[in-house]
Each structure stands twice: as structure tokens, then as C-alpha cells.
C-alpha atoms as a PDB file:
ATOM      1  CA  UNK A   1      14.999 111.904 106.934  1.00  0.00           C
ATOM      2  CA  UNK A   2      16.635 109.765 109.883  1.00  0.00           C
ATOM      3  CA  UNK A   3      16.215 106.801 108.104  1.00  0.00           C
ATOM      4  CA  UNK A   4      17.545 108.314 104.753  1.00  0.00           C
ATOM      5  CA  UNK A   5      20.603 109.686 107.105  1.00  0.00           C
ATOM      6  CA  UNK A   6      21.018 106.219 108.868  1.00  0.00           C
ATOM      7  CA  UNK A   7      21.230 104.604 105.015  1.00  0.00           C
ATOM      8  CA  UNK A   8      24.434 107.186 104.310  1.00  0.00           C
ATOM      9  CA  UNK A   9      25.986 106.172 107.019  1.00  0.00           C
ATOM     10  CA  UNK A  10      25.226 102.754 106.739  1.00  0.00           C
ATOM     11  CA  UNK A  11      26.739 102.863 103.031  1.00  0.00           C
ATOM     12  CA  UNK A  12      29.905 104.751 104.228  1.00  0.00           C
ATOM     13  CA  UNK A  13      30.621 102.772 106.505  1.00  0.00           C
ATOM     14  CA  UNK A  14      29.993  99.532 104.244  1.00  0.00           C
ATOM     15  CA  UNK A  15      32.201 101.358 101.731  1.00  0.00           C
ATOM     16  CA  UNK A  16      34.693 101.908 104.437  1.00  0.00           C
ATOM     17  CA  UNK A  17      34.717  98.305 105.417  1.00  0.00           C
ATOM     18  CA  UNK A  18      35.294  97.459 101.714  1.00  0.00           C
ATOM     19  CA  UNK A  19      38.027  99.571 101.850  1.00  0.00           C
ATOM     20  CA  UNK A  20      39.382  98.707 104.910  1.00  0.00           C
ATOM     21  CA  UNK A  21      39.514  94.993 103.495  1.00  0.00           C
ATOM     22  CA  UNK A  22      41.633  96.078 100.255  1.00  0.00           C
ATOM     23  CA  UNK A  23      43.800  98.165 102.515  1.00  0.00           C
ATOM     24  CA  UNK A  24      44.495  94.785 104.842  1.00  0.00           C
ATOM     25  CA  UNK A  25      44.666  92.543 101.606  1.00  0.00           C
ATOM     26  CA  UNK A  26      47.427  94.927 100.148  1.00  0.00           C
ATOM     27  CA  UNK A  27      49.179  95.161 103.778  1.00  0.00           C
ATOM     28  CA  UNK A  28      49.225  91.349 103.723  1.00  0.00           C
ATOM     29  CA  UNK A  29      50.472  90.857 100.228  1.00  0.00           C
ATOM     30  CA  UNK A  30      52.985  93.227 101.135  1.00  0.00           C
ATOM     31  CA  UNK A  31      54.004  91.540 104.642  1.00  0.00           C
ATOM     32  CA  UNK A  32      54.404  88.284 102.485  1.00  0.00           C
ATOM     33  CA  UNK A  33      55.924  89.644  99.800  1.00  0.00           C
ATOM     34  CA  UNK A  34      58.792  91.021 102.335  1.00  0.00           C
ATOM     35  CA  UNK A  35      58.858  88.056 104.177  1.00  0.00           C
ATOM     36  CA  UNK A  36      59.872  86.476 101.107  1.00  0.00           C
ATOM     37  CA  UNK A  37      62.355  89.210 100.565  1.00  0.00           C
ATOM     38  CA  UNK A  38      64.036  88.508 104.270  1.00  0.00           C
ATOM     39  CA  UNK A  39      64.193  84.530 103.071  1.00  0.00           C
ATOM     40  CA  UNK A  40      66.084  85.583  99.937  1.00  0.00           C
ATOM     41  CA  UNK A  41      67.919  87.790 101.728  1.00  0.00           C
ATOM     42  CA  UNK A  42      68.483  85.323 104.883  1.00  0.00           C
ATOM     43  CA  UNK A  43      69.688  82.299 102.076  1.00  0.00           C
ATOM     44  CA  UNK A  44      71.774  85.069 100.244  1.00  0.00           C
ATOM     45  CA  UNK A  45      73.592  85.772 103.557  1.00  0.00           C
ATOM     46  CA  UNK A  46      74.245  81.814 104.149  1.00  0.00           C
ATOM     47  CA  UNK A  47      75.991  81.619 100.944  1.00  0.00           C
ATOM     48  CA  UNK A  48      77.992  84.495 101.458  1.00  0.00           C
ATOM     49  CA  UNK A  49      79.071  83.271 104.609  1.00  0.00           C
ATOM     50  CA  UNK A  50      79.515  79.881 102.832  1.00  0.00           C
ATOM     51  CA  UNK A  51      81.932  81.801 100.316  1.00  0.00           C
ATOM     52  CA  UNK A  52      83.745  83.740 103.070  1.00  0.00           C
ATOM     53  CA  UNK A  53      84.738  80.784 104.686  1.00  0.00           C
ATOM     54  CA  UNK A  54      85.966  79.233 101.341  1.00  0.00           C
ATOM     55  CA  UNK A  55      87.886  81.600 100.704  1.00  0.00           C
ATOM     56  CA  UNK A  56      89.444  81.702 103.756  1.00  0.00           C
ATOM     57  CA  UNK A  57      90.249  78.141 103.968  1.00  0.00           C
ATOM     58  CA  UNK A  58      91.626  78.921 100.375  1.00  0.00           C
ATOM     59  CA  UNK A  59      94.140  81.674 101.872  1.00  0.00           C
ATOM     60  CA  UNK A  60      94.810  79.319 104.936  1.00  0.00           C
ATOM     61  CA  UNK A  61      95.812  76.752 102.296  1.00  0.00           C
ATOM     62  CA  UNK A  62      97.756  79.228 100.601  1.00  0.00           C
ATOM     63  CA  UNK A  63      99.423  80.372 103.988  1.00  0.00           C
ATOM     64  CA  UNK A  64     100.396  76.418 104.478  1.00  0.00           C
ATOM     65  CA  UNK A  65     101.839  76.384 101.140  1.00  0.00           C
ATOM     66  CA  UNK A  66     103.930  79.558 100.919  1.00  0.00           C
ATOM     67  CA  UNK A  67     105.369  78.395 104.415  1.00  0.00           C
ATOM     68  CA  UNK A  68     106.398  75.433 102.560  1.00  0.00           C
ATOM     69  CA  UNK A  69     107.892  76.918  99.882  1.00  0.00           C
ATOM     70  CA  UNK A  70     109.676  79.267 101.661  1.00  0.00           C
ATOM     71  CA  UNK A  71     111.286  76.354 103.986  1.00  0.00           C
ATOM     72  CA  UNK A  72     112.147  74.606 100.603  1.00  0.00           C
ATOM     73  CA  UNK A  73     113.885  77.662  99.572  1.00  0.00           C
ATOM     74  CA  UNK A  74     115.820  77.992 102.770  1.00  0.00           C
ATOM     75  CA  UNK A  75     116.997  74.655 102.315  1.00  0.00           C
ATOM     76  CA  UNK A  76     118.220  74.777  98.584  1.00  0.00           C
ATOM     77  CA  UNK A  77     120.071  78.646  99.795  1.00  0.00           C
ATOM     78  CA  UNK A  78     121.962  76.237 102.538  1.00  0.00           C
ATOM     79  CA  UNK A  79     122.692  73.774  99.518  1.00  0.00           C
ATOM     80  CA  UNK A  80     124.042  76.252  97.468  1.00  0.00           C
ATOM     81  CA  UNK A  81     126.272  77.803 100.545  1.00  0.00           C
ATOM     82  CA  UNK A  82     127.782  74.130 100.977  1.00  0.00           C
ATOM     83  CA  UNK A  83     128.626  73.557  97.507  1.00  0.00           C
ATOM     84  CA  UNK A  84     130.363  77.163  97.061  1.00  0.00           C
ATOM     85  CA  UNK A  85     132.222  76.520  99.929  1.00  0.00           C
ATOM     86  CA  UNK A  86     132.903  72.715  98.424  1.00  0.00           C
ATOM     87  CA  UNK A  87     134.114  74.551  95.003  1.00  0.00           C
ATOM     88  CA  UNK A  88     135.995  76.817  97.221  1.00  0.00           C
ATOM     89  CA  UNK A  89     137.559  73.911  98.609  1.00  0.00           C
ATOM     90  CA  UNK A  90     138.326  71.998  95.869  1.00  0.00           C
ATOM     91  CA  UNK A  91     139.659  74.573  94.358  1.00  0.00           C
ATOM     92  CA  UNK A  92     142.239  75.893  96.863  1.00  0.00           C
ATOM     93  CA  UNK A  93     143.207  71.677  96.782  1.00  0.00           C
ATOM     94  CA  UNK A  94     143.453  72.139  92.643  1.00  0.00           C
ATOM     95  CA  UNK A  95     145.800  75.039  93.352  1.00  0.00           C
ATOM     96  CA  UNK A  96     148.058  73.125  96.009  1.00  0.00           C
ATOM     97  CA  UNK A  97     147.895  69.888  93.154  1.00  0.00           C
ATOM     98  CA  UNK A  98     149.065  71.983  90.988  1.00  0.00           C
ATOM     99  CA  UNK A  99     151.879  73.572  93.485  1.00  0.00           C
ATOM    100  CA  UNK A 100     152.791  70.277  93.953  1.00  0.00           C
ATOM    101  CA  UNK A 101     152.938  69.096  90.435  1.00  0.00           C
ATOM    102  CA  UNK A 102     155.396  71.798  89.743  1.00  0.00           C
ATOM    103  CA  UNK A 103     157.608  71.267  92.501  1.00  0.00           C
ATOM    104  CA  UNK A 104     157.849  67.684  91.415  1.00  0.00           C
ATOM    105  CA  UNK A 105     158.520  68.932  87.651  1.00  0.00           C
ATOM    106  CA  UNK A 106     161.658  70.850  89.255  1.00  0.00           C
ATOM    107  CA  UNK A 107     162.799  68.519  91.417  1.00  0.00           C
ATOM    108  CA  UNK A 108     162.623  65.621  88.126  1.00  0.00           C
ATOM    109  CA  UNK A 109     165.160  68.107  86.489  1.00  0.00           C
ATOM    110  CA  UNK A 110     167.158  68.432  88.952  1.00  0.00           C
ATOM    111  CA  UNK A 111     167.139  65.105  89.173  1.00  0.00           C
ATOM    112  CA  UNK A 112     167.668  63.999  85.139  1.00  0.00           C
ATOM    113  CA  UNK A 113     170.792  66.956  85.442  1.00  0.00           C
ATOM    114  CA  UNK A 114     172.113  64.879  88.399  1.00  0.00           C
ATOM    115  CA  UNK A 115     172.034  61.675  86.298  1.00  0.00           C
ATOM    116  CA  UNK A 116     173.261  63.542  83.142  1.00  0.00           C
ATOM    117  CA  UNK A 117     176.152  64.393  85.372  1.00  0.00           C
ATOM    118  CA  UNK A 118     177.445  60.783  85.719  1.00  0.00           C
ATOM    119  CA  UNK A 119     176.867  59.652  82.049  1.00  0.00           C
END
């Protein structure tokens, strides 16, 4: 009966062993099948970081331009400013032509009426 007992235990415990060794197989298919995971994951993060920094070079270059451009602008409003104050110029000189003009007009007249006077 000892012998018969010691042959029970002998097959549970090679039928725990068995198991035991699937157990560990699955455990280590698992452990590689994460440590691919945390590669995937590890090379996902790189290019995101990749990305992130494109993007903000692209907003640094976008920074640099709009700087630009808004210098450009600043100098095309201080164009504008000098030529209205040219036409403003120029015009207040087209008024006093003009002033002028007339003045000499009258002063012909007075001038043919004179003549006229000794004919």
C-alpha cells in the first residue's frame, strides 16, 4: 500500500512538474511577447519625439517668418505715411501754383488795360 501511495505521489508530482513547465513556457512567451510590446512602444515614443521636434522647428520657422513679415509690413505703413505726406505736399504747392497763376492772369490784365490806355 506504501508503495502504491509513493506511485500517487510520484505521478502528482510528475504531473505537477509537467504543469509547472507549461505554466513557465506560457510566463516566458508572455515576458517576450511584452518585451516586444515595450520595443514597439519604446520606437513609437522615438518617433513621436522625432515629430514633436518637427513640428516645433516648423512653428520656430513660422515664428521667424511672421517676424519678417510683420517688419515688411512696418516698413511699407512708413512708405505709405511718406508718400501721403508727399501728396499732401505737392498738393498744398499745386494750390500755391495755381494762386500764383491767377495772380499773374490779373496782373497781365492790368497790364494789356495799361497798354490799351496809350493806343
Amino acid at each position: 500500500m506504501v508503495a502504491g501511495e509513493v506511485r500517487a505521489l510520484a505521478q502528482r508530482s510528475a504531473n505537477a512538474a509537467k504543469e509547472i513547465k507549461t505554466l513557465i513556457g506560457a510566463s516566458v512567451e508572455r515576458v517576450e511577447s511584452g518585451a516586444r510590446r515595450v520595443d514597439d512602444a519604446g520606437r513609437t515614443m522615438e518617433d513621436i519625439v522625432t515629430q514633436v521636434k518637427r513640428v516645433s522647428d516648423l512653428i520656430a520657422e513660422i515664428s521667424s517668418s511672421t517676424a519678417e513679415q510683420s517688419t515688411g509690413v512696418a516698413q511699407v505703413d512708413q512708405a505709405v505715411v511718406h508718400l501721403d505726406n508727399i501728396t499732401q505736399q505737392n498738393a498744398a504747392l499745386v494750390e500755391q501754383s495755381a494762386a500764383a497763376s491767377e495772380s499773374l492772369k490779373q496782373q497781365a490784365t492790368r497790364l494789356v488795360d495799361a497798354v490799351n490806355v496809350f493806343r
